[in-house]
N, C-alpha and C. Protein backbone atom coordinates (compact mmCIF):
# COMPACT_ATOMS: atom_id res chain seq x y z
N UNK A 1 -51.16 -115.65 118.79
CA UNK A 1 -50.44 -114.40 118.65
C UNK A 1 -50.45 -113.67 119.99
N UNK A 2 -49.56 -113.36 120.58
CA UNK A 2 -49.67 -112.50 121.40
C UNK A 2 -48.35 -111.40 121.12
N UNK A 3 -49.18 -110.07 122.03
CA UNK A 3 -48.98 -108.63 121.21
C UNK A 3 -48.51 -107.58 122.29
N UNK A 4 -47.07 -107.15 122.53
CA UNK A 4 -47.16 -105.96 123.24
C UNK A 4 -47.01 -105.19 122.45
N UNK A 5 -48.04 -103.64 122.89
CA UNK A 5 -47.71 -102.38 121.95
C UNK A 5 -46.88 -101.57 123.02
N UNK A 6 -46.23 -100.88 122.41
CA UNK A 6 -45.32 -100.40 123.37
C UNK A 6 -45.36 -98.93 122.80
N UNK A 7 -45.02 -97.79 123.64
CA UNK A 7 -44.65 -96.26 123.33
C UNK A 7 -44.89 -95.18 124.51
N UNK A 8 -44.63 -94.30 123.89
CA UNK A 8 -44.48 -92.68 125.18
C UNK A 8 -46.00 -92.46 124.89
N UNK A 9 -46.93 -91.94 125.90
CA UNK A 9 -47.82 -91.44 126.26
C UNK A 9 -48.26 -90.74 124.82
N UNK A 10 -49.28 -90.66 124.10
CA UNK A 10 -49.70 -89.78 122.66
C UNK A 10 -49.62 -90.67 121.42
N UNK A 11 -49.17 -91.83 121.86
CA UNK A 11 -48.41 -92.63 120.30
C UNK A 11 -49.51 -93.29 119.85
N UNK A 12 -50.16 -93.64 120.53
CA UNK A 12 -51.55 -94.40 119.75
C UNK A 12 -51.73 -95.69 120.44
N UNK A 13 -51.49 -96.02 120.94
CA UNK A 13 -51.28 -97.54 121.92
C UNK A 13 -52.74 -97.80 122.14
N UNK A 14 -53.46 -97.12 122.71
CA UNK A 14 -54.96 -97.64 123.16
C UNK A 14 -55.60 -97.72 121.57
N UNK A 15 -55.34 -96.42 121.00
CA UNK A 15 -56.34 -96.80 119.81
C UNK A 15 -56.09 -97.52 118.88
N UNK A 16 -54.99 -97.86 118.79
CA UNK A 16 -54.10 -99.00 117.47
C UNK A 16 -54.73 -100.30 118.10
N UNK A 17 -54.16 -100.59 119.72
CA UNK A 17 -54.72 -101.80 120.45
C UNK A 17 -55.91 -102.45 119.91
N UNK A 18 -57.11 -101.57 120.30
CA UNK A 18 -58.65 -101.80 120.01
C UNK A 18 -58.56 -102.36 118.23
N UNK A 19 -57.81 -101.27 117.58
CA UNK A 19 -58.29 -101.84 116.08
C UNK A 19 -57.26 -103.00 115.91
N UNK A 20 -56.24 -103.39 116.23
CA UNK A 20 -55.60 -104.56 115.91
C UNK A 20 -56.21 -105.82 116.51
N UNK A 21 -56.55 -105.45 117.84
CA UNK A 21 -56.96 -107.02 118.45
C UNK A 21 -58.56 -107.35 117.63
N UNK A 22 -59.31 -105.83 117.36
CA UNK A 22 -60.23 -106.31 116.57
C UNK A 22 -59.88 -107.34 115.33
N UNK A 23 -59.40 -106.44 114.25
CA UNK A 23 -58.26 -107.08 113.21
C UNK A 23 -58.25 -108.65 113.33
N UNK A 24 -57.70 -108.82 114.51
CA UNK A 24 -56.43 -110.07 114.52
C UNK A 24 -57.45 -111.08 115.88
N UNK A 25 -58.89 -110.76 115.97
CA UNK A 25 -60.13 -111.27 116.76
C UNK A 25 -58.96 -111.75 117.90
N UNK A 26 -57.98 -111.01 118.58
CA UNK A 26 -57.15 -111.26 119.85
C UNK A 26 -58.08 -110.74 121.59
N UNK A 27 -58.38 -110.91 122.43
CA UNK A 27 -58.84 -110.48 123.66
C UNK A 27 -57.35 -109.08 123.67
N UNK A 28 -58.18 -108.11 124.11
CA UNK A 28 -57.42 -106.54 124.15
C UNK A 28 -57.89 -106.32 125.67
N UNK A 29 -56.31 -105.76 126.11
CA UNK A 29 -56.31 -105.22 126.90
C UNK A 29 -55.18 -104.01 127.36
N UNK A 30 -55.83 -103.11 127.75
CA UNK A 30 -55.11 -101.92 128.20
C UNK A 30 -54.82 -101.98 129.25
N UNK A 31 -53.01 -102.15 129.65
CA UNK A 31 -52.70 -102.72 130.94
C UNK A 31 -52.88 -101.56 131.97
N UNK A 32 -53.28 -99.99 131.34
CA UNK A 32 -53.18 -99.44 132.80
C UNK A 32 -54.87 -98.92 132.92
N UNK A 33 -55.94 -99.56 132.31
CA UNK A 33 -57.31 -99.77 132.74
C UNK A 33 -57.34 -100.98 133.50
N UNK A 34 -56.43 -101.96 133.07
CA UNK A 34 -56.92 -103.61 133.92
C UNK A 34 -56.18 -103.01 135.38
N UNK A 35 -54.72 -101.96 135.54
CA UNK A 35 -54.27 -101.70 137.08
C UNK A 35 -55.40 -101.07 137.98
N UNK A 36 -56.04 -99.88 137.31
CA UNK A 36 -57.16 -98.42 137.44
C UNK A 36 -58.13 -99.85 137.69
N UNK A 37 -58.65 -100.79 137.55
CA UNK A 37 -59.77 -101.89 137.84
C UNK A 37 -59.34 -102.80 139.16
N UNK A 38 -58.14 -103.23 139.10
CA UNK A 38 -57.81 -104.00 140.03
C UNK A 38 -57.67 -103.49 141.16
N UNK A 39 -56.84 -102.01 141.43
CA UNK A 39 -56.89 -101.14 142.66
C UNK A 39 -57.56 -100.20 143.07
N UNK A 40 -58.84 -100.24 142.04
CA UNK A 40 -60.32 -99.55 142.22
C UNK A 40 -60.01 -97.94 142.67
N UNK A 41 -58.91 -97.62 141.56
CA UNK A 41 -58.63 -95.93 141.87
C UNK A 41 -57.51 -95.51 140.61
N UNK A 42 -57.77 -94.61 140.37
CA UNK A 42 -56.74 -94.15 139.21
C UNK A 42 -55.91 -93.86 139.39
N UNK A 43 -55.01 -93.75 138.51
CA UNK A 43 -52.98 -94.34 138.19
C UNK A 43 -52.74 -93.36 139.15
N UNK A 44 -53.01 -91.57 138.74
CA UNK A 44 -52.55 -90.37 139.80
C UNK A 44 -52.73 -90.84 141.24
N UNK A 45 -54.06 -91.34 141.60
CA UNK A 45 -54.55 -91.77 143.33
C UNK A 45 -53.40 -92.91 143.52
N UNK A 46 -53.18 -93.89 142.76
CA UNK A 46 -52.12 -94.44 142.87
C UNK A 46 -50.90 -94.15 143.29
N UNK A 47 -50.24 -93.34 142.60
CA UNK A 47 -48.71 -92.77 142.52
C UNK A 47 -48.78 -91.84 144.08
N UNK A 48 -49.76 -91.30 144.31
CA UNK A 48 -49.99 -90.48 145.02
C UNK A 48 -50.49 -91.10 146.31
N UNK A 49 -50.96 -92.18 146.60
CA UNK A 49 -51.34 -92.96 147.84
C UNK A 49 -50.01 -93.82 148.01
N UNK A 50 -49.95 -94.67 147.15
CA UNK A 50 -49.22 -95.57 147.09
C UNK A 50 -47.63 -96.08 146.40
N UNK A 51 -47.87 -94.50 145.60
CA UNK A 51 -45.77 -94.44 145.46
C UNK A 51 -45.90 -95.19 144.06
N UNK A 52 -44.64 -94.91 143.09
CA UNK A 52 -44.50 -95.21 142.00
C UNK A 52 -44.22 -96.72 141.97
N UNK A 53 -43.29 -96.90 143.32
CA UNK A 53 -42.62 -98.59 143.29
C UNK A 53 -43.40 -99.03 143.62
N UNK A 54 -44.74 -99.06 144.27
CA UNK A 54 -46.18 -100.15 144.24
C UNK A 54 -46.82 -100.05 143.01
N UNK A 55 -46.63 -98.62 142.06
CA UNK A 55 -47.62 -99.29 140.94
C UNK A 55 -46.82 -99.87 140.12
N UNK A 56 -45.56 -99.64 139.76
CA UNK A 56 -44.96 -100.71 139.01
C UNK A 56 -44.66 -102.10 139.21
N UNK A 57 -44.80 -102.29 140.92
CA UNK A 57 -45.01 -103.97 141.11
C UNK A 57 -45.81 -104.03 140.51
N UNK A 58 -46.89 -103.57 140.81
CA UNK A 58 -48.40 -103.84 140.49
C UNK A 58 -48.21 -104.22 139.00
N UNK A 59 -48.12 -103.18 137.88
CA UNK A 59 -47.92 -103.13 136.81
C UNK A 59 -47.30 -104.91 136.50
N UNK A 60 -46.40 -104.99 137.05
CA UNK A 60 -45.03 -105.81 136.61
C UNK A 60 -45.86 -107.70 136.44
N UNK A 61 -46.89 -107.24 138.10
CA UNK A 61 -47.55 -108.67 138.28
C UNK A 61 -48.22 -108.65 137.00
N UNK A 62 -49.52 -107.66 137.10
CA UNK A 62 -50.55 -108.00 136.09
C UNK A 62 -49.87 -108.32 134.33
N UNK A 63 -48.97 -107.72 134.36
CA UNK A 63 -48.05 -107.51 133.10
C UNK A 63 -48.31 -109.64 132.74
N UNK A 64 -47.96 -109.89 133.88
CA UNK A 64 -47.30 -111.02 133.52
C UNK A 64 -48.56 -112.51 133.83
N UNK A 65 -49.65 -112.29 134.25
CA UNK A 65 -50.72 -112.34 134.61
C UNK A 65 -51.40 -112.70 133.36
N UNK A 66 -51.82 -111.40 132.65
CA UNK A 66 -52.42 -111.29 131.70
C UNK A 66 -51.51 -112.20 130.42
N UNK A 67 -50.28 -112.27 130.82
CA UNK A 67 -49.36 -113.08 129.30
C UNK A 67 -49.46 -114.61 129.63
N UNK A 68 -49.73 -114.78 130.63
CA UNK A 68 -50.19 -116.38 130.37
C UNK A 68 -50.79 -116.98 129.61
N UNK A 69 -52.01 -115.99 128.93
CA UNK A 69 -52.92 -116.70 127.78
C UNK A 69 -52.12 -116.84 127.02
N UNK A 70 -53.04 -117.98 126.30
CA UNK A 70 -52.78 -118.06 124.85
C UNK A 70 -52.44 -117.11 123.63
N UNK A 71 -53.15 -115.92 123.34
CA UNK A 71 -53.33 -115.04 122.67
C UNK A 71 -54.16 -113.83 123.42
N UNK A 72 -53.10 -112.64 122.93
CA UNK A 72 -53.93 -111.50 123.66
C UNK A 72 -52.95 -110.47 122.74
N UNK A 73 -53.77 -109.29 123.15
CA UNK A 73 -52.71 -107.59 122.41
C UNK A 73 -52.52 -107.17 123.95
N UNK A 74 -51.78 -106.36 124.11
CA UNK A 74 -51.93 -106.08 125.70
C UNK A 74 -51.32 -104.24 125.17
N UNK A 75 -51.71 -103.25 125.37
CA UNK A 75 -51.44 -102.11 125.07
C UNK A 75 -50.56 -101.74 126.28
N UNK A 76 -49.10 -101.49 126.47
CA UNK A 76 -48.46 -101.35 127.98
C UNK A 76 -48.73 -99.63 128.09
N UNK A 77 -48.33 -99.65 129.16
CA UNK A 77 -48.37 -97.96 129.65
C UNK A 77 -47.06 -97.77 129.10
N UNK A 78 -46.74 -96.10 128.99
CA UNK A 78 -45.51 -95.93 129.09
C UNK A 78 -44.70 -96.05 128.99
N UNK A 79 -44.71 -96.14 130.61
CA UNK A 79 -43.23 -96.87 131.28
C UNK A 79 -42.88 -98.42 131.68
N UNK A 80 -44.28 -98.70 130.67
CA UNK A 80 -44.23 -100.68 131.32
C UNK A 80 -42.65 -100.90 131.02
N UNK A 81 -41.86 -101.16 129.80
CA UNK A 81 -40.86 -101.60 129.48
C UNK A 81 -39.39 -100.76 129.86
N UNK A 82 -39.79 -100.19 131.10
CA UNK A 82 -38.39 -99.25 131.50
C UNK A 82 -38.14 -99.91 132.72
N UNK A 83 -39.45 -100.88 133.76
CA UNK A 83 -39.34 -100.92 134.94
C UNK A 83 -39.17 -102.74 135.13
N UNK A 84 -39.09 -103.45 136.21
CA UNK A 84 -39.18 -104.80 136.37
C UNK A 84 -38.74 -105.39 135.44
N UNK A 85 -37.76 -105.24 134.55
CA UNK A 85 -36.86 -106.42 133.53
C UNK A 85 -38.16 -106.25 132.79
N UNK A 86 -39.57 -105.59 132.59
CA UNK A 86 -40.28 -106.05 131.64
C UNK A 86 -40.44 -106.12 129.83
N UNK A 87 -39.36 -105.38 130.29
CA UNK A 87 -38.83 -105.42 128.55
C UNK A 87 -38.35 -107.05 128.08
N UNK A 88 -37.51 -107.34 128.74
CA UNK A 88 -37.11 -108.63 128.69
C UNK A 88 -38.26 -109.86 128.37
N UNK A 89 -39.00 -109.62 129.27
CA UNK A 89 -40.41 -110.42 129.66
C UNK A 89 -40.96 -110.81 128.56
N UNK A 90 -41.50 -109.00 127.82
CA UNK A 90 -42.73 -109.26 126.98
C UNK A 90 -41.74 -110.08 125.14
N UNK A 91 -40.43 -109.58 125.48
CA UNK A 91 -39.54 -110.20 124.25
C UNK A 91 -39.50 -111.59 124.14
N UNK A 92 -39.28 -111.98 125.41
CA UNK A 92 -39.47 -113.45 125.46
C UNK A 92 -41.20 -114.16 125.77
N UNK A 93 -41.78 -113.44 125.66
CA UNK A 93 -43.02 -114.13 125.45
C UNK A 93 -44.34 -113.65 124.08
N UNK A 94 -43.64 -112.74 123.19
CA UNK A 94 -44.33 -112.67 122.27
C UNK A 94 -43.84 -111.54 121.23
N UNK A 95 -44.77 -110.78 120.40
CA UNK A 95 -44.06 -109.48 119.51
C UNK A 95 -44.17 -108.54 120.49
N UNK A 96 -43.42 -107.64 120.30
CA UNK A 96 -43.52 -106.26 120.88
C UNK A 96 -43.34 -105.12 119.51
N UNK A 97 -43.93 -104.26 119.55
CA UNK A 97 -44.55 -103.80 118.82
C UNK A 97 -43.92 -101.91 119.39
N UNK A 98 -43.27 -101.12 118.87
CA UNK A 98 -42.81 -99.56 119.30
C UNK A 98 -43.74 -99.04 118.59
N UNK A 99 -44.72 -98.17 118.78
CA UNK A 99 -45.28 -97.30 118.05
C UNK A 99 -44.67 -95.75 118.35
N UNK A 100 -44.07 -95.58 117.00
CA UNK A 100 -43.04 -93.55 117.16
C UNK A 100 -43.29 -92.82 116.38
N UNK A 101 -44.41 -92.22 116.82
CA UNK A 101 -44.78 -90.90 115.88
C UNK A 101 -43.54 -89.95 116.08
N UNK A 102 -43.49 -88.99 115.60
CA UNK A 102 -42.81 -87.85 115.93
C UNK A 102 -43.48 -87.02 117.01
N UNK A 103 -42.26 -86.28 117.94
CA UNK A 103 -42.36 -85.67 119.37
C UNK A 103 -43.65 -84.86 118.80
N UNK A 104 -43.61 -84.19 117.48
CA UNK A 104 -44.81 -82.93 117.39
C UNK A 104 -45.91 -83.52 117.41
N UNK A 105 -46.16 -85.22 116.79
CA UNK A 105 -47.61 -85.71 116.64
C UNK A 105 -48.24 -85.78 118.08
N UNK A 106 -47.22 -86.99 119.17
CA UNK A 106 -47.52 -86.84 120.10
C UNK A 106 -47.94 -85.57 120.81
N UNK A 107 -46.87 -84.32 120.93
CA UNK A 107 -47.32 -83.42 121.81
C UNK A 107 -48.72 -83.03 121.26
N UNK A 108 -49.22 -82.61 120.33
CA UNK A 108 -50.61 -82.38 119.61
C UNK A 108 -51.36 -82.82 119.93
N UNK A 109 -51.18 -84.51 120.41
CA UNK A 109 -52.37 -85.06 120.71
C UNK A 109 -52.46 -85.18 122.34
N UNK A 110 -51.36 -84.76 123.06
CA UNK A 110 -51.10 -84.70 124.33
C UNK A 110 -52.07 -83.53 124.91
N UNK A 111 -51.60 -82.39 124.04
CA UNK A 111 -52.53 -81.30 124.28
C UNK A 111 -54.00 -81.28 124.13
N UNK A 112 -54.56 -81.68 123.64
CA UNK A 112 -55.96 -82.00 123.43
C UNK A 112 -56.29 -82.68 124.42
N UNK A 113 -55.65 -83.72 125.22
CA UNK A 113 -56.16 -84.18 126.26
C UNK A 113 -55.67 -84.05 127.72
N UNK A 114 -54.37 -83.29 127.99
CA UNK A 114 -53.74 -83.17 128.69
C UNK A 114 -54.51 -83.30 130.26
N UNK A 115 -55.52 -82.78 130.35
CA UNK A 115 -56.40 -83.16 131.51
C UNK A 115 -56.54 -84.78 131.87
N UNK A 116 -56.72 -85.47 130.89
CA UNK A 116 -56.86 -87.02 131.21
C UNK A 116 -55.08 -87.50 131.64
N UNK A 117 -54.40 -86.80 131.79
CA UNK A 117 -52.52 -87.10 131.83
C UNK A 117 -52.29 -86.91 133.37
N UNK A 118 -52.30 -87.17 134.31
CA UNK A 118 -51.53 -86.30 135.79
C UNK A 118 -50.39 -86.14 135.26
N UNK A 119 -49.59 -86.63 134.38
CA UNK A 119 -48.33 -86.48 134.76
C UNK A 119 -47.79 -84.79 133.80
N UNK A 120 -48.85 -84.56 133.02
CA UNK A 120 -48.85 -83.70 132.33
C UNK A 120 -49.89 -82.26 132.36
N UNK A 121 -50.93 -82.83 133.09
CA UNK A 121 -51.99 -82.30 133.35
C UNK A 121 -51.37 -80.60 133.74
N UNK A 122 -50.57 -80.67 134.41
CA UNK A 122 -50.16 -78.90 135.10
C UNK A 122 -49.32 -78.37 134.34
N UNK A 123 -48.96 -79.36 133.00
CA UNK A 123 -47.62 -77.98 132.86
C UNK A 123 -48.24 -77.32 131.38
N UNK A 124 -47.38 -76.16 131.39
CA UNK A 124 -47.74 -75.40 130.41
C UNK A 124 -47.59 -76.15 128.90
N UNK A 125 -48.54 -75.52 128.02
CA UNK A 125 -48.37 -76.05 126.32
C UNK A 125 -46.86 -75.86 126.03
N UNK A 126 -46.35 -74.89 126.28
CA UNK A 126 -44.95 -74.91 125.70
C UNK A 126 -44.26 -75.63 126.52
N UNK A 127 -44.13 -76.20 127.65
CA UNK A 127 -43.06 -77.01 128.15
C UNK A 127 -43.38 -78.43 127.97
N UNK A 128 -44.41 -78.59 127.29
CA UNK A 128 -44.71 -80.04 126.92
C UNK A 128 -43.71 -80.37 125.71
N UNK A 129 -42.97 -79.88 125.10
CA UNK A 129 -42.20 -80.47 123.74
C UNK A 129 -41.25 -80.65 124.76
N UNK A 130 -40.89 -79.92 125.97
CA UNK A 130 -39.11 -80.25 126.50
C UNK A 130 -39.55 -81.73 127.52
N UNK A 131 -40.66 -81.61 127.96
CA UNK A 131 -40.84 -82.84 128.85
C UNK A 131 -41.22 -83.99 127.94
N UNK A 132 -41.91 -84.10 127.08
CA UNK A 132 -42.00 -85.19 125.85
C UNK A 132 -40.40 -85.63 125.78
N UNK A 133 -39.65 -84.32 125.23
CA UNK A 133 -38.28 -84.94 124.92
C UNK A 133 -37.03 -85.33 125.76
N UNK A 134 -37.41 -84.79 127.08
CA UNK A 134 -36.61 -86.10 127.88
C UNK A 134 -37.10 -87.00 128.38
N UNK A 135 -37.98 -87.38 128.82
CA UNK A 135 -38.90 -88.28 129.45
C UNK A 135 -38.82 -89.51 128.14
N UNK A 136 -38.79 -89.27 126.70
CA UNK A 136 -38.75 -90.08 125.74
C UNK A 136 -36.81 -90.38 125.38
N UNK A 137 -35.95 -90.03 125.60
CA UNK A 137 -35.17 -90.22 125.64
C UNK A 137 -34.61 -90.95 126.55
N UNK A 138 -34.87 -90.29 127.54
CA UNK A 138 -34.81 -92.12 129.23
C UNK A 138 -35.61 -93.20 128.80
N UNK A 139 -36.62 -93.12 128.01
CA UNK A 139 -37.10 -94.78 127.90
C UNK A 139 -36.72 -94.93 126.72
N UNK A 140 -35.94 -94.05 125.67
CA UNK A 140 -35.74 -94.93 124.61
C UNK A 140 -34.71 -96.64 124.32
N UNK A 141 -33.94 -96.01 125.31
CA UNK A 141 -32.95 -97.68 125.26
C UNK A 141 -33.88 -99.22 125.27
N UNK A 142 -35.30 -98.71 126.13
CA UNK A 142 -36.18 -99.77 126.32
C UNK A 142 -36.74 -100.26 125.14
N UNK A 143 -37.41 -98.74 124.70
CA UNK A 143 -38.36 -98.82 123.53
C UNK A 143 -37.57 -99.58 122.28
N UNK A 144 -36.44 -99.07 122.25
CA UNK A 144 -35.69 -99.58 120.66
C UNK A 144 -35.19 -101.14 120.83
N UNK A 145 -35.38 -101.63 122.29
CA UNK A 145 -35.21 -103.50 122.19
C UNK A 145 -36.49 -104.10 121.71
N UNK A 146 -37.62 -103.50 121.03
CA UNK A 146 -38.61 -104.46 120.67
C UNK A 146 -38.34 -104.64 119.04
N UNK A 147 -39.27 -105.74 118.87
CA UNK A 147 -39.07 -106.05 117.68
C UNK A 147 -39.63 -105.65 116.45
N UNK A 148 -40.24 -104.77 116.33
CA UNK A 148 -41.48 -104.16 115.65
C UNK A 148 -41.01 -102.35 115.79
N UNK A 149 -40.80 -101.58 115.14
CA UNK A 149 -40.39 -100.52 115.08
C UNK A 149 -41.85 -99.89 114.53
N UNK A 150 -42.78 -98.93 114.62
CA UNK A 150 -43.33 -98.55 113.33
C UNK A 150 -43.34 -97.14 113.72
N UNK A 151 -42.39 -96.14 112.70
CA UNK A 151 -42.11 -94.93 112.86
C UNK A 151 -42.73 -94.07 111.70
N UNK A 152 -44.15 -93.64 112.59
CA UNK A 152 -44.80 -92.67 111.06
C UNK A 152 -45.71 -91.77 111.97
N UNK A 153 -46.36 -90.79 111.45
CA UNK A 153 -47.29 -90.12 111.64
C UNK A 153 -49.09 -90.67 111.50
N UNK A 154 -48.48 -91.50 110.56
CA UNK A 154 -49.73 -91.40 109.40
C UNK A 154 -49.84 -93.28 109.45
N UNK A 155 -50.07 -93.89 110.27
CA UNK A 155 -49.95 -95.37 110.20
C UNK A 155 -51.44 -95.62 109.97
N UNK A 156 -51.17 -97.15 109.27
CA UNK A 156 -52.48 -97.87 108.37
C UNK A 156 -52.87 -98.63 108.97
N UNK A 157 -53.78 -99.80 109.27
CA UNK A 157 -53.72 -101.03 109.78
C UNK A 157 -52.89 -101.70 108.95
N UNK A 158 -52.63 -101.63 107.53
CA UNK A 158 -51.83 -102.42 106.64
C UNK A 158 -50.24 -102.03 107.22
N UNK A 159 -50.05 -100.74 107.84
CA UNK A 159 -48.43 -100.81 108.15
C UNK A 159 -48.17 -101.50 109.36
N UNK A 160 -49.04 -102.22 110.13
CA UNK A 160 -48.98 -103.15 111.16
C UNK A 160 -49.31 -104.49 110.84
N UNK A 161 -50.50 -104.84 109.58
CA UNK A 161 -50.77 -106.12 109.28
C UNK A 161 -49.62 -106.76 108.31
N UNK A 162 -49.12 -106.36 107.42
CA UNK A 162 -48.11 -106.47 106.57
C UNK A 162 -47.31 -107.40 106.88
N UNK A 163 -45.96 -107.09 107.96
CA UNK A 163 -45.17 -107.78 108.13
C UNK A 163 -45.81 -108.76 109.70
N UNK A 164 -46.55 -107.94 110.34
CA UNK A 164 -46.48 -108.55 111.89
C UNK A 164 -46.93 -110.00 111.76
N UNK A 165 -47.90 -110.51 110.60
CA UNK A 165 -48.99 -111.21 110.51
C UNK A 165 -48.46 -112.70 110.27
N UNK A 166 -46.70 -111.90 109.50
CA UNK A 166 -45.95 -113.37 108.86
C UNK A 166 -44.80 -113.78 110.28
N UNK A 167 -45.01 -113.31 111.20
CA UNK A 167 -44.00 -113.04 112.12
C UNK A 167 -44.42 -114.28 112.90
């Protein structure tokens, strides 16, 4: 089995990751801890030393790196599936998986951590619903080519084990 989870920043990607690859005994990985490991500095020091178009090479290699195994979950950032054809990539090499809460779940949980975000970290609580909602609207054309939709608030492991398992 191999597994991309895909979504906008708040959707659950790291924590769904951990409990599915547990689940489904898959090797988990969070592709923008394995980048933050490989270039021994975090995503912001990144973007900020080294420019958005080096971390999305970056991104694009390891992306494709890590899909050689056999079986893996791979939790993408973001913007993995907006940049380098990687939408294409992870379709042709396994499930991809949209996780879409609604803009309010995300922003809620955005806010609670907004310090761990650079990209969010400075702006005010109220301008986080208008930047959620365009920033999620430019990657939606990406997000809606995977194959796996799961649009809830309130998701189970059963609303991911269900169908993915016969897939």
């Amino acid at each position: 089995m191999k597994i991309f989870l895909l979504g906008f920043m708040g959707a659950g990607k790291s924590y769904w990751g951990k409990q599915l690859a547990e689940h489904w005994q898959l090797p988990y990985y969070d592709l923008d801890e394995v980048i933050v490991e490989a270039e021994e500095m975090a995503i912001s020091d990144i973007f900020a030393t080294k420019g958005e178009d080096y971390f999305r090479e970056r991104e694009s290699m390891l992306l494709r790196e890590l899909s050689r195994q056999e079986k893996f979950l791979i939790s993408c950032g973001g913007g993995t599936p907006c940049f380098q054809d990687n939408m294409d990539f992870m379709n042709e090499r396994g499930i991809t998986i949209w996780i879409n809460p609604s803009i309010q779940a995300m922003v809620e949980r955005l806010q609670r951590k907004k310090y761990k975000r650079p990209l969010i970290a400075d702006l005010e609580d109220e301008d986080l619903v208008d930047f959620v909602e365009k920033k999620l609207a430019e990657r939606l054309p990406f997000y809606q080519q995977s194959k796996y939709i799961i649009s809830s608030d309130t998701i189970s492991l059963d609303t991911f084990t269900k169908n993915i398992e016969h897939a």
